[in-house]
Protein backbone atom coordinates (compact mmCIF):
# COMPACT_ATOMS: atom_id res chain seq x y z
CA UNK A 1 0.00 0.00 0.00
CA UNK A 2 0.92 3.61 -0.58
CA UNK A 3 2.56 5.21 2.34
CA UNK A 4 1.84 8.18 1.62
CA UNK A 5 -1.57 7.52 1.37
CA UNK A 6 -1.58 5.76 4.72
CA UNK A 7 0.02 8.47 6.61
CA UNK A 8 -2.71 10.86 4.97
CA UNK A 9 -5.46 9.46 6.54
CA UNK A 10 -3.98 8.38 9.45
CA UNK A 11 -3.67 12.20 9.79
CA UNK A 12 -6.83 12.91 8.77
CA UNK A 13 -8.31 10.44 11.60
CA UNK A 14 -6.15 12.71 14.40
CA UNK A 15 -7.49 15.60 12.74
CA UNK A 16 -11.23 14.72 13.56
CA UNK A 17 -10.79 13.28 16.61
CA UNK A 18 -13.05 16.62 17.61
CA UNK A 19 -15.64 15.79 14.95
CA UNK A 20 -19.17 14.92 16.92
CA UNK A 21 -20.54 11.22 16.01
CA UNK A 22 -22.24 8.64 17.29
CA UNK A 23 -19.32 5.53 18.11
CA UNK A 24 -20.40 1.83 18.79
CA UNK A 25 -17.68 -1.39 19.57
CA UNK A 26 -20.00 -3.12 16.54
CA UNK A 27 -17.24 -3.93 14.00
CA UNK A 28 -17.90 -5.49 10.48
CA UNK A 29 -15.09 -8.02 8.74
CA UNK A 30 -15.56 -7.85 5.37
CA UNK A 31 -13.10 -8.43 2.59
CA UNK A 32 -10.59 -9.36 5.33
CA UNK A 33 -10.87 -5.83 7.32
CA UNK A 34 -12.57 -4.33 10.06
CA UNK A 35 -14.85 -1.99 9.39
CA UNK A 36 -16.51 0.12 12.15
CA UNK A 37 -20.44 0.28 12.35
CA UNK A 38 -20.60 3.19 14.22
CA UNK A 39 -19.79 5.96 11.54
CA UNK A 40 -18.33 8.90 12.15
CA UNK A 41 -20.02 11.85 10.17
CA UNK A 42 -20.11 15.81 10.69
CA UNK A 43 -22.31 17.62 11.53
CA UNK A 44 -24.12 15.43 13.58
CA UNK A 45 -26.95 15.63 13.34
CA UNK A 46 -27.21 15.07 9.15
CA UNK A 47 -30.08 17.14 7.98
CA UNK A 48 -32.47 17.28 5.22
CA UNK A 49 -30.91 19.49 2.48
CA UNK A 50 -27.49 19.24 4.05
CA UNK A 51 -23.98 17.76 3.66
CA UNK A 52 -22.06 15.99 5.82
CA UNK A 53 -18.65 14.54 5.70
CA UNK A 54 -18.35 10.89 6.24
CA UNK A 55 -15.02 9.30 7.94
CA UNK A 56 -14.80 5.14 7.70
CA UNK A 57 -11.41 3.71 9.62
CA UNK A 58 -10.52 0.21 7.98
CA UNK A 59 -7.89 -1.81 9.80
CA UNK A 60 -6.49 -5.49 8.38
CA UNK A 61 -8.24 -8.55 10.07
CA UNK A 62 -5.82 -11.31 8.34
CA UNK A 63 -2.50 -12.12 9.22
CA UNK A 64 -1.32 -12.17 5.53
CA UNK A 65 -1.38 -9.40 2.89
CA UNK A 66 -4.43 -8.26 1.42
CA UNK A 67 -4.10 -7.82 -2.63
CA UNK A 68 -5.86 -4.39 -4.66
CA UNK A 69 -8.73 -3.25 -1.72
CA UNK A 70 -10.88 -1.15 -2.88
CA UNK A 71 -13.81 0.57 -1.16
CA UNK A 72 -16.67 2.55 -2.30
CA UNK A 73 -19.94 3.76 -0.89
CA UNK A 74 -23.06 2.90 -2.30
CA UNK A 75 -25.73 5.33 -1.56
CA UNK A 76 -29.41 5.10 -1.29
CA UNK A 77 -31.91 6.78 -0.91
CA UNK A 78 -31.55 9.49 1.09
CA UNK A 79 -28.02 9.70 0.55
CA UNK A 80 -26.64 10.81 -2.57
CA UNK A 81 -22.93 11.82 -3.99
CA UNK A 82 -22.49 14.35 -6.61
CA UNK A 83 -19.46 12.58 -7.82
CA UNK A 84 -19.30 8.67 -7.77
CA UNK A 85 -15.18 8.53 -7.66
CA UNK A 86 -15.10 10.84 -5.01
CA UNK A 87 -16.96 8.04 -3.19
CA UNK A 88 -14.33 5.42 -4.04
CA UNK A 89 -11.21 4.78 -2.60
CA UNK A 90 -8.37 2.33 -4.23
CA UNK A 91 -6.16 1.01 -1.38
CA UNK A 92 -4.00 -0.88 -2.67
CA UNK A 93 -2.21 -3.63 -0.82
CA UNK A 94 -3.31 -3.86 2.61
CA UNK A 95 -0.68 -5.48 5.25
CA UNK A 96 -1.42 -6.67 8.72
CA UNK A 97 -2.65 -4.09 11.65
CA UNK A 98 -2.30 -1.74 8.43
CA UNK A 99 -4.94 0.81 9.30
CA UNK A 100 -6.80 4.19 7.12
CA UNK A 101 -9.29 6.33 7.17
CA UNK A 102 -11.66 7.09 4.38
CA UNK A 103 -13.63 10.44 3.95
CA UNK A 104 -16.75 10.38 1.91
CA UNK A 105 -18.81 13.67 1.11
CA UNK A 106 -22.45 12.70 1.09
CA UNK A 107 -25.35 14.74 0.10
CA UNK A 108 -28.99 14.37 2.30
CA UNK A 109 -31.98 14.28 0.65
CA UNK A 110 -33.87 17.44 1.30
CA UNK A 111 -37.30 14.90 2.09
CA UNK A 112 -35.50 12.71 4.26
CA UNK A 113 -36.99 12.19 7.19
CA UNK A 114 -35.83 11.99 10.62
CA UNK A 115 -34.52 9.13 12.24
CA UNK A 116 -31.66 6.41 11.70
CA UNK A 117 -30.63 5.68 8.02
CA UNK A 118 -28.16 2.70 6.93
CA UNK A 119 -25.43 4.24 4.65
CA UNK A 120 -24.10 0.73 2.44
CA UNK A 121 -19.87 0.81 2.58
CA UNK A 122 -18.74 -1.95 -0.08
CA UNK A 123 -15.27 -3.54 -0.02
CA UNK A 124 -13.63 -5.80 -2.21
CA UNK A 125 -9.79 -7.84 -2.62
CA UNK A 126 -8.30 -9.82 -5.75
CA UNK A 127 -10.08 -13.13 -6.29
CA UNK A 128 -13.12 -12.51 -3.85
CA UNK A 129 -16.71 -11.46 -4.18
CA UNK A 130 -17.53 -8.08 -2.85
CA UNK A 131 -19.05 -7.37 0.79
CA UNK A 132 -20.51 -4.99 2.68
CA UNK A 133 -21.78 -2.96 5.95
CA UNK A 134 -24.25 -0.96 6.87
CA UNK A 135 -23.48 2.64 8.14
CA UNK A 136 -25.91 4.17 11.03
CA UNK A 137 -26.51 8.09 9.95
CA UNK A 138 -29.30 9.83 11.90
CA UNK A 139 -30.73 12.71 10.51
CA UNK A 140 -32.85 15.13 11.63
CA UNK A 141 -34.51 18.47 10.67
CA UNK A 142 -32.60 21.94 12.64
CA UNK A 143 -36.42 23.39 12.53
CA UNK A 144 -37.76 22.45 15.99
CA UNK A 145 -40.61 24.39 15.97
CA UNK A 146 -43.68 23.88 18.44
CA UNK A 147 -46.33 26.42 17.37
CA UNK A 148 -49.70 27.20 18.78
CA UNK A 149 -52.38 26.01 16.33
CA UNK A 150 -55.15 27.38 17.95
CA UNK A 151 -57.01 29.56 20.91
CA UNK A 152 -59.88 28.69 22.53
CA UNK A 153 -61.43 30.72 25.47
CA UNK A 154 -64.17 29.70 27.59
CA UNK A 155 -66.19 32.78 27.46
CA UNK A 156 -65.03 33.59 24.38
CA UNK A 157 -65.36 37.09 25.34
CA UNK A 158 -64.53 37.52 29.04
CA UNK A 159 -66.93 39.98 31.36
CA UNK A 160 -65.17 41.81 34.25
CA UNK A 161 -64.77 40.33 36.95
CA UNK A 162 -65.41 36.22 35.31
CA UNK A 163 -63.80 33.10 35.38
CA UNK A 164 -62.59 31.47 32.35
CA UNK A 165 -60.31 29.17 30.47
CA UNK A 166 -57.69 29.49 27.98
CA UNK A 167 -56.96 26.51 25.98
CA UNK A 168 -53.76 26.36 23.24
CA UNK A 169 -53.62 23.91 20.78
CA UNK A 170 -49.74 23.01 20.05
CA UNK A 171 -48.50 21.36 17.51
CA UNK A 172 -44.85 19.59 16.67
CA UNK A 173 -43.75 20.57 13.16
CA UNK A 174 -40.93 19.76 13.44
CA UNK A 175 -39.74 15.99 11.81
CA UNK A 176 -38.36 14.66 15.17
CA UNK A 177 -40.12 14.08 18.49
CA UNK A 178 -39.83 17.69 20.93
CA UNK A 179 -39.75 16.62 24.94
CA UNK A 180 -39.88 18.72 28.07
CA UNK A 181 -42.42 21.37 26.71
CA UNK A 182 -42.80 24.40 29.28
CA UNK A 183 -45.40 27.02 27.99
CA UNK A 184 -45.68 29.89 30.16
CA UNK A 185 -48.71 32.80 29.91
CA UNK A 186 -47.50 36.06 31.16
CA UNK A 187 -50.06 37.87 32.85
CA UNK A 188 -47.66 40.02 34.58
CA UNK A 189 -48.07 43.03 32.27
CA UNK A 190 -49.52 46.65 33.93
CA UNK A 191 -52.17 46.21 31.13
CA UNK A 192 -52.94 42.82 31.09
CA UNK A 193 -56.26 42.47 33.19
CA UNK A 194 -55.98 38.69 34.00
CA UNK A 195 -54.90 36.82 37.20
CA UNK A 196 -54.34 33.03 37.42
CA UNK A 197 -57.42 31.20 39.47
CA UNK A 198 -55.84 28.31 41.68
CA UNK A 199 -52.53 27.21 39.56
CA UNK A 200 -49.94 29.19 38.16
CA UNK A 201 -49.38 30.54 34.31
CA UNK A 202 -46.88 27.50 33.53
CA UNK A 203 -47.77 24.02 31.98
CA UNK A 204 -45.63 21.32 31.25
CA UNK A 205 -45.59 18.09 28.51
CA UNK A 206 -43.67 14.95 28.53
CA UNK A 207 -43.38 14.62 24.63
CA UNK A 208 -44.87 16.03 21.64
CA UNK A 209 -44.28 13.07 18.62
CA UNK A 210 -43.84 14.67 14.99
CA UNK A 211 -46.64 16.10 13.52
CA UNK A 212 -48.79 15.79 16.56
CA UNK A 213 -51.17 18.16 18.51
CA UNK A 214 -51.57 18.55 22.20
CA UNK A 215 -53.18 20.77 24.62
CA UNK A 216 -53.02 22.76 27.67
CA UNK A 217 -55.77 24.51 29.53
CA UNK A 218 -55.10 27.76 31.94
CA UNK A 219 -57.93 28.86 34.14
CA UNK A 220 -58.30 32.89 34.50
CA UNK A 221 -60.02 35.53 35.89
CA UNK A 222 -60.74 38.45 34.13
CA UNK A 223 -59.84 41.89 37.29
CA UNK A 224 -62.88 43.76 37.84
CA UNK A 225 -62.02 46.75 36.63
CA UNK A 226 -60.95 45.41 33.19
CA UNK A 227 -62.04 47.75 30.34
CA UNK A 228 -63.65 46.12 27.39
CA UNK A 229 -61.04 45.85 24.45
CA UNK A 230 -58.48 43.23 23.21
CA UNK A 231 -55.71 42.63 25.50
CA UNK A 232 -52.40 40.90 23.88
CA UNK A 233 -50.96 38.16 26.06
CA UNK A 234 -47.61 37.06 25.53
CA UNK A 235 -46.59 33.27 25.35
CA UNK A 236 -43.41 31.60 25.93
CA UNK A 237 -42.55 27.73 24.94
CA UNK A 238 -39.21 26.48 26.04
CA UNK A 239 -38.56 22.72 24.86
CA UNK A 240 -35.55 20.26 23.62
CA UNK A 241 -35.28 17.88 20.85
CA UNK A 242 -33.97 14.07 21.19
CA UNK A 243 -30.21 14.95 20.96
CA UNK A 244 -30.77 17.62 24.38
CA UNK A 245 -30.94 20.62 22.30
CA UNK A 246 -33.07 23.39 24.01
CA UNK A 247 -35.01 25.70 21.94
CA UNK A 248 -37.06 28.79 23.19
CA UNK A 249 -40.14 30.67 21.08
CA UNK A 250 -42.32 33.98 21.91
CA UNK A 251 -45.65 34.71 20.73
CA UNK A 252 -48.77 36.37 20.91
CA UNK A 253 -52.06 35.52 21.64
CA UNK A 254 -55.35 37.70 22.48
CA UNK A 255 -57.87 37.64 25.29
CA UNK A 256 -61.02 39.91 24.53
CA UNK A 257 -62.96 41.71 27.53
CA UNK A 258 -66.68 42.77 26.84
CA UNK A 259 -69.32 43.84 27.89
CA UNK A 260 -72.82 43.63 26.90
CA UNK A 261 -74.43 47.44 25.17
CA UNK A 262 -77.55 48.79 25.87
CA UNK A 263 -78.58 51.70 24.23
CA UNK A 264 -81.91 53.85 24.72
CA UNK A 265 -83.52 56.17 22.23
CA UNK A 266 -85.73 59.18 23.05
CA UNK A 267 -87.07 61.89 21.48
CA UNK A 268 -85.08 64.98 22.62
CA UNK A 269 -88.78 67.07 24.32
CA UNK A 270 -86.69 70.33 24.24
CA UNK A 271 -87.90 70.94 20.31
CA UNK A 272 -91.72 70.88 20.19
CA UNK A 273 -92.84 69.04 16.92
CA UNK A 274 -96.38 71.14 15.65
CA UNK A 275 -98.50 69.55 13.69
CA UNK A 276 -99.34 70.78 9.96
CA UNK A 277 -96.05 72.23 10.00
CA UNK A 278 -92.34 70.81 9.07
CA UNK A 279 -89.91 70.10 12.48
CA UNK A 280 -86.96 69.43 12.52
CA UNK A 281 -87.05 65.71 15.14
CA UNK A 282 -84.25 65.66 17.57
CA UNK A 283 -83.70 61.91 18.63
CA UNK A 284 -81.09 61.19 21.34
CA UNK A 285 -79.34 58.15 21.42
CA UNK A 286 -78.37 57.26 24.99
CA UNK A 287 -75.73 54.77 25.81
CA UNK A 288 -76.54 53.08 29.38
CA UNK A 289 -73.61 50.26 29.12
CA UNK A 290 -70.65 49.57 30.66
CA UNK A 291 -68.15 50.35 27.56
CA UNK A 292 -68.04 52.85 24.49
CA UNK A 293 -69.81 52.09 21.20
CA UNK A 294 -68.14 53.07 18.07
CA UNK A 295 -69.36 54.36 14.32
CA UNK A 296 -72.82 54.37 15.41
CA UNK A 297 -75.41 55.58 12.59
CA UNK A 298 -79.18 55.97 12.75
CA UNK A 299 -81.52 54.97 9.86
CA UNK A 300 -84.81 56.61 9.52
CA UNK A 301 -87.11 53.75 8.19
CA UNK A 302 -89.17 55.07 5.96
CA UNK A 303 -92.18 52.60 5.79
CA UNK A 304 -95.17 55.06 4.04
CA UNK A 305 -96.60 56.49 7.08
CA UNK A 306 -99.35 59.15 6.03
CA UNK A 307 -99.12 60.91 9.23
CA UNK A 308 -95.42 62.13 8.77
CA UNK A 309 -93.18 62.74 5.17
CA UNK A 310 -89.40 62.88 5.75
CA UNK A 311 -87.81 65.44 4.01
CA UNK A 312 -84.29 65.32 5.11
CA UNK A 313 -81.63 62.21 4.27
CA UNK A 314 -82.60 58.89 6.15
CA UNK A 315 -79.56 58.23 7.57
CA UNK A 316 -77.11 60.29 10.31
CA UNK A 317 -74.33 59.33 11.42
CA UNK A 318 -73.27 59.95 15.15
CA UNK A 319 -69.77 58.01 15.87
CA UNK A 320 -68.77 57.51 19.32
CA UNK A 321 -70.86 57.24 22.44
CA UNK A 322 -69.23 57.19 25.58
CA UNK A 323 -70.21 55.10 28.57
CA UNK A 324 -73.07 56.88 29.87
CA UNK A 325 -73.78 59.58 27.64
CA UNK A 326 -75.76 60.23 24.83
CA UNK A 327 -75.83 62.06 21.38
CA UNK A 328 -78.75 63.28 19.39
CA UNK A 329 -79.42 62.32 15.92
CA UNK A 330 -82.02 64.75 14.17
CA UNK A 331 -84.10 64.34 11.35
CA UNK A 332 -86.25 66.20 9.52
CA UNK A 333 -90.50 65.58 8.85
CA UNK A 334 -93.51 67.56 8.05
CA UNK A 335 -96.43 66.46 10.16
CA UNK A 336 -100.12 66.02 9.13
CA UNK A 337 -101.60 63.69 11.70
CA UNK A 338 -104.78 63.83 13.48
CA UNK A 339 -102.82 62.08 16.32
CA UNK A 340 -101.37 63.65 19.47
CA UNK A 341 -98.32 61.66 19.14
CA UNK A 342 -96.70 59.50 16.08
CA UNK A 343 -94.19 56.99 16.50
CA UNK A 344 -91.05 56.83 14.30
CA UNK A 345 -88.94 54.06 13.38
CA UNK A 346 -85.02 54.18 13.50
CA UNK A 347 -82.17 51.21 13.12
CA UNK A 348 -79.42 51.96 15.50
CA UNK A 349 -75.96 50.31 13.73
CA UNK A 350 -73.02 50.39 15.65
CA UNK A 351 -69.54 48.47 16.92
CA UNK A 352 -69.09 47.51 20.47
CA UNK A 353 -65.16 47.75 21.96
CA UNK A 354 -63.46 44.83 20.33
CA UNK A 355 -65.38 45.15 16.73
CA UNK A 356 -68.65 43.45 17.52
CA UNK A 357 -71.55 44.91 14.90
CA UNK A 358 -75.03 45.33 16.83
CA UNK A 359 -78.37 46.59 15.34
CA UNK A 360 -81.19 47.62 17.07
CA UNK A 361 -84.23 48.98 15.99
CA UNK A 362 -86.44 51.14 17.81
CA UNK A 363 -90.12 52.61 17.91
CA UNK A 364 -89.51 56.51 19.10
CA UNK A 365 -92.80 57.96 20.67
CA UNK A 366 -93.13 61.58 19.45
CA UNK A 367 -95.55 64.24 21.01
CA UNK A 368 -97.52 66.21 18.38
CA UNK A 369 -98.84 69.45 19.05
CA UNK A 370 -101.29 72.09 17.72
CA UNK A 371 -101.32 75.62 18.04
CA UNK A 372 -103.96 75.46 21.06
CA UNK A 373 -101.94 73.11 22.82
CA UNK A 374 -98.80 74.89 22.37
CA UNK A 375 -100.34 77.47 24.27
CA UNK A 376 -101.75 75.65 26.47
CA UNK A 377 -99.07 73.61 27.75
CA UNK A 378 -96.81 76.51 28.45
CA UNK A 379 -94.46 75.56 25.82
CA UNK A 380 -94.92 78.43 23.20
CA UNK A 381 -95.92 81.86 24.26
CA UNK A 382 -98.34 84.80 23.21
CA UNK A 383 -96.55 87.03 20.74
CA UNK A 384 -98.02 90.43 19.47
CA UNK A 385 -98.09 89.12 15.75
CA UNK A 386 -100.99 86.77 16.56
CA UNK A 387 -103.92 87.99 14.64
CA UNK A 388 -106.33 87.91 17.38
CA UNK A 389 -103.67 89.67 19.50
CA UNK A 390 -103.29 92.86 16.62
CA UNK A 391 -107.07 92.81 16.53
CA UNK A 392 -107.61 93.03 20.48
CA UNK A 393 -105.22 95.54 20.03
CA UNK A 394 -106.61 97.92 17.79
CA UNK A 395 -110.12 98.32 19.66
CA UNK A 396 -108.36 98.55 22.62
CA UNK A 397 -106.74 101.34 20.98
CA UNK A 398 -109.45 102.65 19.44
CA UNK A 399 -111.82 103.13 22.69
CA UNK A 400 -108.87 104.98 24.34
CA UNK A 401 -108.78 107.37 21.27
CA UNK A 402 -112.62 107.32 22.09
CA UNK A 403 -112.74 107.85 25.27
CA UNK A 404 -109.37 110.58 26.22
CA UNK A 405 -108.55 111.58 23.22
CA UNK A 406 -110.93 112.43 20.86
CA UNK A 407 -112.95 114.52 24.04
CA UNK A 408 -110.26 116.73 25.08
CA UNK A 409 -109.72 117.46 21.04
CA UNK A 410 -113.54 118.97 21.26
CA UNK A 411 -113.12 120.55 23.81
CA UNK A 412 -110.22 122.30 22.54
CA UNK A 413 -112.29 123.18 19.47
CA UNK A 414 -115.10 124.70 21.34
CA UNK A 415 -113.19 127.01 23.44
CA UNK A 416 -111.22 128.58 20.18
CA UNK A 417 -114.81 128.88 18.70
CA UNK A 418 -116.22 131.10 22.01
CA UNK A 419 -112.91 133.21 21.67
């Protein structure tokens, strides 16, 4: 055998002594040498995609001199090599306790899957029939990843001051079995209005297998004082693959607080809607929940009442309404009705805190009056252009003339006259 050659890769096997790889005392003879069936291989793991460099130490199992060994890999399926002579190695004549150390570059199959694969070595001498061993390779995936599938809340929309549960769906996507799963909710946040009921945020698993789903289940309480909105509630998952590895991951989930609207809607009394005449309708909309409504709008629903005709748009938009307050939305009708009040029809639309769309539709009672009653009621006054008023007037003004004026103007007369 070449010395050279010999000395090469017996410097080569020093070299990697460093290299990480599985080693077993199984030993192969084949073709008079010893073959070890624990392979050395870096980087251990092998993954999908990947290379990895292959070393294979042969050492003479004969006492006499072994004539033109060769050996050569044969790969299958997942294992590939770009070039086959770079995957076979003549050695020549092989003497006793002569020893080397092959280096193979073999390519992964970017669909392999993880676990244990047998890479075939093949020798073969002068005069004999080739034989072979199997090579253990494991290969798995570097992507580790445990991610939450699903959220599940029981309420799905928490009221102050209730108990719950959370439940997260998590799922191994990874090709390889995760182990030691921590997943920790942190409710520690100034704005986070949740508290743990009777355990604490952190849940552990055994083992998620590849490409399996598991659960855990948190139980909550929503604070009292909790303001109706979306809260975001960060999620931590700690875990380690099969080869010790640890992996960490952050995330986001969201909890929603809510609470349920009630709205009221009234006809605003302080405009007095006369009958025979047009008014403009003021309509408040009052908001008696717990939590603001958003992009509300009012609908006048026009359904061919005689006793009113609406002569301004049909719908108004208001926006906003706090938590106990109210805005007005106004339309405008001309009244003919015989009726002392009317009832008009409106569809309240609006979004509760956390997007919610309600509708609500309504039956506002409206007081009608006429002139008389107007009067009567105290809510319009006597005003000096009322006919009846000028009339009254002017025979009031009249019998003064009558009686003061028009006497003393005689009077006045008749004295000039006696002069």
């Amino acid at each position: 055998m070449n010395k050279n050659l010999v000395a090469f890769l017996i410097l080569q096997m020093i070299l990697f002594v460093g290299a990480q790889a599985p080693i077993t005392p199984n030993v192969a003879n084949i073709a008079g040498v010893k073959i070890s069936e624990g392979a050395y291989y870096y980087p251990y793991p092998a993954e999908p995609g990947r290379y990895i460099d292959v070393y294979v130490k042969v050492q003479s199992a004969v006492e006499t001199t072994i004539t033109n060994l060769t050996c050569y890999l044969d790969p299958k399926y997942p294992f590939s090599i770009d070039n086959l002579e770079d995957g076979r190695y003549n050695l020549g004549n092989f003497k006793k306790n002569d020893i080397a150390l092959m280096k193979f570059k073999v390519r992964i199959s970017e669909n392999a899957v993880t676990g244990t694969n047998k890479l075939k070595i093949v020798c073969k001498i002068s005069g004999y029939l080739e034989e072979t061993a199997e090579l253990p390779i494991y290969i798995q995936s570097q992507d580790a990843v445990i991610m939450i599938s699903k959220v599940s809340s029981v309420p799905a929309e928490f009221k102050p001051n209730q108990i719950g549960n959370v439940t997260l769906e998590l799922e191994n996507i990874a090709g390889a079995s995760l182990k030691d799963i921590t997943v920790k909710l942190d409710l520690s946040g100034q704005d986070v209005p949740f508290v743990p009921v009777n355990e604490t945020t952190e849940k552990r698993i055994p083992l998620i297998e590849a490409g399996k789903k598991t659960a855990v289940s948190f139980s909550i309480k929503s604070m009292a004082d909790a303001t109706a909105k979306s809260y975001k509630i960060p999620v931590t998952m700690t875990y380690y693959d099969m080869l010790g590895k640890s992996y960490s991951k952050s995330t986001i989930i969201s909890l929603d607080v809510n609470t349920e609207p009630a709205l009221l809607a009234l006809h605003d009394q302080t405009t007095i809607v006369r009958n025979n005449a047009k008014s403009t309708i003021p309509i408040s909309i009052i908001n008696r929940g717990e939590s603001k409504i958003a992009f509300t709008t009012v609908y006048f629903l026009t359904d061919g009442n005689a006793e009113y005709t609406l002569l301004s748009p049909a719908v108004y938009y208001i926006g906003d309404i706090n938590s106990d307050d109210s805005e007005v939305a106004e339309f405008e009708l001309y009244i003919n009705t015989t009726d002392k009040k009317i009832n008009l029809p409106i569809k309240i639309v609006y979004k509760d805190a956390i997007g919610n769309v309600y509708e609500q539709k309504e039956s506002v009672e409206v007081n009608v009056f006429s002139k008389e009653d107007a009067l009567k009621y105290g809510y319009d006054k006597v005003t000096a252009t009322d006919p009846i008023i000028l009339i009254a007037a002017a025979f009031v003004f009249l019998y003064l003339v009558y009686k003061f004026v028009l006497p003393r103007f005689r009077k006045k007369k008749k004295t000039e006259f006696n002069e």
